[in-house]
Protein backbone atom coordinates (compact mmCIF):
# COMPACT_ATOMS: atom_id res chain seq x y z
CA UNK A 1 118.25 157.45 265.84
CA UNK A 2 120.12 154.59 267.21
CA UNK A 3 118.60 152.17 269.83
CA UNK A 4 120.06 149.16 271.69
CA UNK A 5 118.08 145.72 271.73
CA UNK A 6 114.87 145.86 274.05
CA UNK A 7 114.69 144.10 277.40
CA UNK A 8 111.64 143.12 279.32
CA UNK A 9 110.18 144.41 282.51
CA UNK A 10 109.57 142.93 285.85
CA UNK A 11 108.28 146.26 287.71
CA UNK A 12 105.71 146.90 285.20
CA UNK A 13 104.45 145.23 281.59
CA UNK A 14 106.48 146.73 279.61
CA UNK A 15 109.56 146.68 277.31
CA UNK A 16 112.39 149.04 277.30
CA UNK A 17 115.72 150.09 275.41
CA UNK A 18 118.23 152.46 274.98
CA UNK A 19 117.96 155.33 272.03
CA UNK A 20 120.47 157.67 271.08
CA UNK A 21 119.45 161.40 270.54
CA UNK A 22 121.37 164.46 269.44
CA UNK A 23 121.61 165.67 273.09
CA UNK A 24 122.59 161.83 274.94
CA UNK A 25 121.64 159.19 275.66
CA UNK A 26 117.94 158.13 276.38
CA UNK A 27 115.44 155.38 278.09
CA UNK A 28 112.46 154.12 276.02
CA UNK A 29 110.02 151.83 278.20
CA UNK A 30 106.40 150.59 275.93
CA UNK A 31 104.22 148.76 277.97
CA UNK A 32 102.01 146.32 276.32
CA UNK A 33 98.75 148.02 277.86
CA UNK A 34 99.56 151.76 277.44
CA UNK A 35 100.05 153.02 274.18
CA UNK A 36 101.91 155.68 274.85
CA UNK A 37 105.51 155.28 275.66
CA UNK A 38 107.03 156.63 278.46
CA UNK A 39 110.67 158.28 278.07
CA UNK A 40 113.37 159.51 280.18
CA UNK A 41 117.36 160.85 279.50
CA UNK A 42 119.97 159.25 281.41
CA UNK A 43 122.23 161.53 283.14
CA UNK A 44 125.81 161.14 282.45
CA UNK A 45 126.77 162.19 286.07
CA UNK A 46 124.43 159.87 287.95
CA UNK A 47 123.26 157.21 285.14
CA UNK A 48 119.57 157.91 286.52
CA UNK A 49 117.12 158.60 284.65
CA UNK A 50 115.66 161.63 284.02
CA UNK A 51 112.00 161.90 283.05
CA UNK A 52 110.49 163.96 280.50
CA UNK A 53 107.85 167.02 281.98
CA UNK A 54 105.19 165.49 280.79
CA UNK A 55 105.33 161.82 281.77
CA UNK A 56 102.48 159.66 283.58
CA UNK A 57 104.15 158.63 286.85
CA UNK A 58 101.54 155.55 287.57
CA UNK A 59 102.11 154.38 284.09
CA UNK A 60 106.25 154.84 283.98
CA UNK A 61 107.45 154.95 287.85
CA UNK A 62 111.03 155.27 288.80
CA UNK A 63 111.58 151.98 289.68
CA UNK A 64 110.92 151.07 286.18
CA UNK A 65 113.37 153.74 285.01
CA UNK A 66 115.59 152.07 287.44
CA UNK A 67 115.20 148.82 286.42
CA UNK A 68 115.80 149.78 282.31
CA UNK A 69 118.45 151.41 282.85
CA UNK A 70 120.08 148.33 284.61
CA UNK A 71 119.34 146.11 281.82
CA UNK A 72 119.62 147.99 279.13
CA UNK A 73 123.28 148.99 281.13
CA UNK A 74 126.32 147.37 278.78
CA UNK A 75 123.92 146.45 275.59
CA UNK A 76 125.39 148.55 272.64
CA UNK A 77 123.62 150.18 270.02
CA UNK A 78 122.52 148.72 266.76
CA UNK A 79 120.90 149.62 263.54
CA UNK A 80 117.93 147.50 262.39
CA UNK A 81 118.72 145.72 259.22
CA UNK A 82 116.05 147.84 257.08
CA UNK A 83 118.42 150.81 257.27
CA UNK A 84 121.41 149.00 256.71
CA UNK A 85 119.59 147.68 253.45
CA UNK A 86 118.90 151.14 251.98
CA UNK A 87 122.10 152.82 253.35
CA UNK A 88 122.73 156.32 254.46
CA UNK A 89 125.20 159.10 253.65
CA UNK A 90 125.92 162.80 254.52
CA UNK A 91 124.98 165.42 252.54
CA UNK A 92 125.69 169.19 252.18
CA UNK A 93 121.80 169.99 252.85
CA UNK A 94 121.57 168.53 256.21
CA UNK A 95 122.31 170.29 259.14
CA UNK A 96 124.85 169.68 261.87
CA UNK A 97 123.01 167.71 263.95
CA UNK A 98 121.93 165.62 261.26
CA UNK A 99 125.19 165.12 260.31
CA UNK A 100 126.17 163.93 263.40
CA UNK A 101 123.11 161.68 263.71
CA UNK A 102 124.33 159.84 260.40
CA UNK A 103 128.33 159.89 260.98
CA UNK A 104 126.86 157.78 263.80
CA UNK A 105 124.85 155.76 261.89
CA UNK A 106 127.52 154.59 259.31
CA UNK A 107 130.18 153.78 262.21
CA UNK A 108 127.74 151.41 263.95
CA UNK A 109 126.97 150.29 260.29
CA UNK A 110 130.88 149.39 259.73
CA UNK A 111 132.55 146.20 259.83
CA UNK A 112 135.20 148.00 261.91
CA UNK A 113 132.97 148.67 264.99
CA UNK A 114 131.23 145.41 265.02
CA UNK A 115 134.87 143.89 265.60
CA UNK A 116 134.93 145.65 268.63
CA UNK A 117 131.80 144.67 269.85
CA UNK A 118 132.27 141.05 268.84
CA UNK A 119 135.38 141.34 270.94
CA UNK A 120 134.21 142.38 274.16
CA UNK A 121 130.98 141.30 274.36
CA UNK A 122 129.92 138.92 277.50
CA UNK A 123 127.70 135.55 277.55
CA UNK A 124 125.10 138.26 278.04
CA UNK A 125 125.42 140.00 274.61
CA UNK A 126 126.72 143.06 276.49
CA UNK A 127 130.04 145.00 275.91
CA UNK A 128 132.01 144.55 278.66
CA UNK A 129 133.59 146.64 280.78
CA UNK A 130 136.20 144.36 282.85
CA UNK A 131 137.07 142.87 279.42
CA UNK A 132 137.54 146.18 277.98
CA UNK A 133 139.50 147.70 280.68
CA UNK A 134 141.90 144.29 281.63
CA UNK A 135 142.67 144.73 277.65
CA UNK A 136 143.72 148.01 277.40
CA UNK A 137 145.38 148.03 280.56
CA UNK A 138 147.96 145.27 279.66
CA UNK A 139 148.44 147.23 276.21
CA UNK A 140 149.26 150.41 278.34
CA UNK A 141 151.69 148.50 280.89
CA UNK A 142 153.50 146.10 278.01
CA UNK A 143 154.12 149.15 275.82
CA UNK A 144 157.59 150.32 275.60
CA UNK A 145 155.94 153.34 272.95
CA UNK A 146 153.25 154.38 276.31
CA UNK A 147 156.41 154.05 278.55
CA UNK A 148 158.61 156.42 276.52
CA UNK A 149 155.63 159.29 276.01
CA UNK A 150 154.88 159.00 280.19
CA UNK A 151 158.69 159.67 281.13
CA UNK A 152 158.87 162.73 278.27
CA UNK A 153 156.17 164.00 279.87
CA UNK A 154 153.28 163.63 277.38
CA UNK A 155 149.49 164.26 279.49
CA UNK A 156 147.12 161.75 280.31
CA UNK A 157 145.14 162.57 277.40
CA UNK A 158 147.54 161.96 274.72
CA UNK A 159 148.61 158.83 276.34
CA UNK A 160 145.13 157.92 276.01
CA UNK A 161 144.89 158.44 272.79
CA UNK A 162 147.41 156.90 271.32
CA UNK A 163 146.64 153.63 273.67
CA UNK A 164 142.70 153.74 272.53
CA UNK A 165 143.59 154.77 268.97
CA UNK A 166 146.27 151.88 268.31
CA UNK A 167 144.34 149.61 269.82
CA UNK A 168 140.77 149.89 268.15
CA UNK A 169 143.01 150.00 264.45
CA UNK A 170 145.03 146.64 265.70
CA UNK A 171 141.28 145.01 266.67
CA UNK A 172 139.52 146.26 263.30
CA UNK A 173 142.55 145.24 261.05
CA UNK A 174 141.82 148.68 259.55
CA UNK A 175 144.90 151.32 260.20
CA UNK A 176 143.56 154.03 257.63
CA UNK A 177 140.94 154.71 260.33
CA UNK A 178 141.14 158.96 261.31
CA UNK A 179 140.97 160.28 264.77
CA UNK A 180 137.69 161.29 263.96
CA UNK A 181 136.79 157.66 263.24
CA UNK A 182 138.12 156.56 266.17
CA UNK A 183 136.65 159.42 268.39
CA UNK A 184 133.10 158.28 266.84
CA UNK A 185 133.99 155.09 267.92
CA UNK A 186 134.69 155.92 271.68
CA UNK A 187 132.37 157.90 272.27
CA UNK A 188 129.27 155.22 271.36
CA UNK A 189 131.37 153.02 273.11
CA UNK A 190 131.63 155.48 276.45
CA UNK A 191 127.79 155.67 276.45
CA UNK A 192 127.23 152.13 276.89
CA UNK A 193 128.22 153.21 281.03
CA UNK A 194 127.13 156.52 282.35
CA UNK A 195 130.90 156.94 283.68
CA UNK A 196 133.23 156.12 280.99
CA UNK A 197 133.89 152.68 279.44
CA UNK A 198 137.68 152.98 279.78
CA UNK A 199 137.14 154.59 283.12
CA UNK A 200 139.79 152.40 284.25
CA UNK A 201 142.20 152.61 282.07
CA UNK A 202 142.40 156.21 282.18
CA UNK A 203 142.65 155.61 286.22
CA UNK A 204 145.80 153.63 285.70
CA UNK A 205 147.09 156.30 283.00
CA UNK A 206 146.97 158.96 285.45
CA UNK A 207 148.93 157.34 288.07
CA UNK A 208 151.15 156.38 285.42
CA UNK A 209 151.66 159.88 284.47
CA UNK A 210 152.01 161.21 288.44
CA UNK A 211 154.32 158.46 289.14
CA UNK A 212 156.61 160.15 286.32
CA UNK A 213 156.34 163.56 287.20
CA UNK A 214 157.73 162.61 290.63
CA UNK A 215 161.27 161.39 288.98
């Protein structure tokens, strides 16, 4: 389980964070007079939050929700520096999700992804999406490589891979990285915004892409 850093409250005495659960991202809020804590999924459509059944409403109200999620909006995940200590692998007995859970684990444990981070973060200690975007966007419009695939024809998608995928081995120094490294990458990355980190960028690769299919 992977959780960002916690932020406090205004609406209510509480703190909250982000965890990260086999099925998406979630919203933790403990308040300091309640012991239990109240939890909610964040939707990827909307980015609100989505309660669980059994919550207490006068304890965890919406506009606490609300106001976690807004804060909490942009941090990226971490692992606490116990695990990191004892380390973690994948094994044969565990099962998928487990796996998954752990592949996790060890990217956000890896020098590689804490480049990234390091790279983008703002005054605020949160990854940035402007910086992110402005980035990749003058990699995609300086590269003679992107310009050649959009006039062959390539699709949106493999344009943005091979702009995402160049660019986080260039950043990490590391160009042994897989796809599947990378994907593992983007996809913690993506969650820190309920839309799409590289929303964007993708924007710009698809008029890119129209504008060639015109000629």
């Amino acid at each position: 389980m992977l959780r960002t850093k916690a932020v406090k409250l205004t609406v209510i005495p509480a703190m909250a964070f982000r965890v990260k659960l086999p099925g998406g991202p979630s919203i933790t809020i403990q308040r300091s007079d309640y012991e239990q804590p109240g939890i909610a999924s964040i939707s990827r459509t909307s980015g609100e939050a989505i309660p669980a059944a059994n919550i207490n409403q006068k304890m965890f109200p919406p506009e606490a929700f609300k106001e976690a999620i807004e804060k909490t909006s942009g941090l990226p995940y971490n692992r606490t520096k116990e695990k990191r200590q004892k380390g973690i692998k994948v094994t044969k007995e565990m099962t998928k999700q487990e796996k998954e859970i752990i592949e996790e684990e060890i990217v956000i444990d890896s020098a590689e992804y804490q480049k990234i981070v390091d790279k983008y973060l703002d005054k605020s200690g949160k990854l940035s999406y402007d910086l992110v975007n402005k980035d990749f966007i003058k990699f995609l419009k300086s590269s003679s490589v992107v310009r050649d695939m959009a006039a062959e024809g390539a699709t949106a998608k493999k344009i943005h891979n091979y702009i995402v995928g160049n660019k986080i081995r260039n950043i990490t120094g590391n160009h042994d990285l897989d796809d599947k490294q990378v994907r593992r990458m983007v996809e913690l990355l993506d969650e820190t915004y309920p839309k799409g980190i590289f929303k964007e960028l993708d924007a710009e690769i698809r008029k890119m892409v129209k504008v060639n299919k015109r000629k």
